[in-house]
C-alpha atoms as a PDB file:
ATOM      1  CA  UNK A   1      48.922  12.023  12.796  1.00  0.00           C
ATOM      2  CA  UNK A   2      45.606  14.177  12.027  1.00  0.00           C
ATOM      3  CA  UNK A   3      42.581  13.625  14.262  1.00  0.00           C
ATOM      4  CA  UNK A   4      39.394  13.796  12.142  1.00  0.00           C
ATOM      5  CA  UNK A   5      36.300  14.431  13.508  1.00  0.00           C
ATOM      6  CA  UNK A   6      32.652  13.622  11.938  1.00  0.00           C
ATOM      7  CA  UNK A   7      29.608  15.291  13.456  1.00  0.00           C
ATOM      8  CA  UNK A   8      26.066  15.421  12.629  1.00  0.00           C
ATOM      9  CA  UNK A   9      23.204  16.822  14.744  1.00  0.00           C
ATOM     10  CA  UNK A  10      21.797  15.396  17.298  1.00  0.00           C
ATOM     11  CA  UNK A  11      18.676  13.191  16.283  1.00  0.00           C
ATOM     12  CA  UNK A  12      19.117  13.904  13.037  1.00  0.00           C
ATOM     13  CA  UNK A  13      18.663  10.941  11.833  1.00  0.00           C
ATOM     14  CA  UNK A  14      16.969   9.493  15.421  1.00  0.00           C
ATOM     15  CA  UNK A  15      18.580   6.330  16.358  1.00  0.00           C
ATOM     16  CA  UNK A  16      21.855   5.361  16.223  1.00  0.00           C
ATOM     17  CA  UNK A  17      24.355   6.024  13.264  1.00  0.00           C
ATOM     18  CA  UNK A  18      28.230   5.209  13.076  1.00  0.00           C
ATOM     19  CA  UNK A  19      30.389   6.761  10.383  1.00  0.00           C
ATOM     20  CA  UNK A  20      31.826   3.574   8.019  1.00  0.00           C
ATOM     21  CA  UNK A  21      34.656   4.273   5.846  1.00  0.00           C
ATOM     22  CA  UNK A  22      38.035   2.888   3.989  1.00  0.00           C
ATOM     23  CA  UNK A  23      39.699   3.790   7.428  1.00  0.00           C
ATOM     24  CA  UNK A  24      37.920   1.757   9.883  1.00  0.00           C
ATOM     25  CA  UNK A  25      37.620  -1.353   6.977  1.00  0.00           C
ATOM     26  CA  UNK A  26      33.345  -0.194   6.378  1.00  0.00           C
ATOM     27  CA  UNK A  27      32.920  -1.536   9.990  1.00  0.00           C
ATOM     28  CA  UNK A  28      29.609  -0.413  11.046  1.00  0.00           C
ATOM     29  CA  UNK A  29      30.599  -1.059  15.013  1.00  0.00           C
ATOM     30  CA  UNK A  30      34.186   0.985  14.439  1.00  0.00           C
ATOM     31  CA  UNK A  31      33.005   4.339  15.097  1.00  0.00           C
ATOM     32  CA  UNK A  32      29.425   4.968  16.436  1.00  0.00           C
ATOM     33  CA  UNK A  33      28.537   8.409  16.794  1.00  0.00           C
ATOM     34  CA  UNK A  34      28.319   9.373  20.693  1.00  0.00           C
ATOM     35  CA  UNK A  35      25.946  11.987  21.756  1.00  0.00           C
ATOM     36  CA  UNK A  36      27.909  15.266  23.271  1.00  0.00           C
ATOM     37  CA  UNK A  37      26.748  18.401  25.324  1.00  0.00           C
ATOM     38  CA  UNK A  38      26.526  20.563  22.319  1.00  0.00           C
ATOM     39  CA  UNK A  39      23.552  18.737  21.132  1.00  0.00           C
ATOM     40  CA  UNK A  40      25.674  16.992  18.605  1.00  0.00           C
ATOM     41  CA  UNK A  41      26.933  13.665  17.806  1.00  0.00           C
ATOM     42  CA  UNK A  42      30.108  13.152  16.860  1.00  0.00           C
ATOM     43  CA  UNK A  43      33.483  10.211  16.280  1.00  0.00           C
ATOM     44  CA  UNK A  44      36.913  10.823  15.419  1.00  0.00           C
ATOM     45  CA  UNK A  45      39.342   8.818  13.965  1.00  0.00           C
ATOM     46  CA  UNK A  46      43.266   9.363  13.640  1.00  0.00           C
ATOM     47  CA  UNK A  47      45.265   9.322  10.075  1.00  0.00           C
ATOM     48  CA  UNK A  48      47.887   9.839   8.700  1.00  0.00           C
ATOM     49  CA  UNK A  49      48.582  13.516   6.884  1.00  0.00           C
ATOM     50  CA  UNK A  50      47.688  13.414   3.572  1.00  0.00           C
ATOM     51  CA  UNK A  51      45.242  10.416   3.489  1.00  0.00           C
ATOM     52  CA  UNK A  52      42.350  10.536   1.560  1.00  0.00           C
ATOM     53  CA  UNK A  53      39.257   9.288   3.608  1.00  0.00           C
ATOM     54  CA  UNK A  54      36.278   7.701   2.061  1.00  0.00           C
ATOM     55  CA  UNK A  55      32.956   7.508   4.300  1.00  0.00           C
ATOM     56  CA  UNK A  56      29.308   7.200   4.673  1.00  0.00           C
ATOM     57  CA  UNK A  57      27.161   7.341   7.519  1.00  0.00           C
ATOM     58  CA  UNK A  58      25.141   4.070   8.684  1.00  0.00           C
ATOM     59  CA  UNK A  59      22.231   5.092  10.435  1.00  0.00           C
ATOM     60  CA  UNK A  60      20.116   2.309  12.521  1.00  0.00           C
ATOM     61  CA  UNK A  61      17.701  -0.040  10.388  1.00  0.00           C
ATOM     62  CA  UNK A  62      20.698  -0.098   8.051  1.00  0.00           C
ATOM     63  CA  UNK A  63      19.706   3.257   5.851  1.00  0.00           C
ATOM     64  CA  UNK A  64      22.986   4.221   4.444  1.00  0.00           C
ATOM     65  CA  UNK A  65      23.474   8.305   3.837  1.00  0.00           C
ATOM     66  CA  UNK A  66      26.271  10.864   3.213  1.00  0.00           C
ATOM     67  CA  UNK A  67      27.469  13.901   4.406  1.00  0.00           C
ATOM     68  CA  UNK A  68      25.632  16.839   2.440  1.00  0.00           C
ATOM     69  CA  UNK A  69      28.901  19.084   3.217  1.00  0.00           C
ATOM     70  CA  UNK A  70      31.734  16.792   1.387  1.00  0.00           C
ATOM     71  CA  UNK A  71      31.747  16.211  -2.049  1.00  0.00           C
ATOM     72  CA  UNK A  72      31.116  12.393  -2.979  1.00  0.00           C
ATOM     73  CA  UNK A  73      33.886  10.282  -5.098  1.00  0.00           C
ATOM     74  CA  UNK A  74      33.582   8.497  -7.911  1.00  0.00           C
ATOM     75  CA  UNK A  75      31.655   5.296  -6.159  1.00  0.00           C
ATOM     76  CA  UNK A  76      29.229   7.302  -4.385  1.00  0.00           C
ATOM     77  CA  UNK A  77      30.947   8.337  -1.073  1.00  0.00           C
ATOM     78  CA  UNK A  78      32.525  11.231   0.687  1.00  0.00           C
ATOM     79  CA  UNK A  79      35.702  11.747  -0.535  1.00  0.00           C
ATOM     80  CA  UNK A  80      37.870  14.211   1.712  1.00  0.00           C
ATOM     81  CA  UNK A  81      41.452  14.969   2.102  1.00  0.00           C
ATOM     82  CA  UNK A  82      43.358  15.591   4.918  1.00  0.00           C
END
């Protein structure tokens, strides 16, 4: 198994955001981002090698965004292969 890990800055977006995806079913409560002591957020999730993930972030008030860094798929999200 592969441990994944997505991070974002701290209070960037303010408020709470989880990371949604194919692996967690798009559950918004599945993975909420938890503040660390480098000033970042961050939530992993465990795979298989070789899956394919596709993601977005949720960030409170329901405003949907993506990861700058990863290329998006065909439908819009984050496509990234581990």
């Amino acid at each position: 198994m592969i441990r994944v890990t997505f991070t974002l800055p701290d209070g960037e977006p303010s408020g709470s955001v989880s990371v949604v995806g194919d692996f967690n079913q798009w559950d918004p409560f599945a993975h909420p981002l938890r503040r660390r002591s480098n000033r970042t957020r961050s939530a992993s999730v465990t795979v298989p090698p070789g899956s394919t993930l596709r993601f977005r972030y949720l960030a409170e008030g329901g405003v949907w965004f993506d990861d700058e860094t990863v290329p998006t798929g065909d439908n819009q999200d984050a496509t990234i292969t581990v």
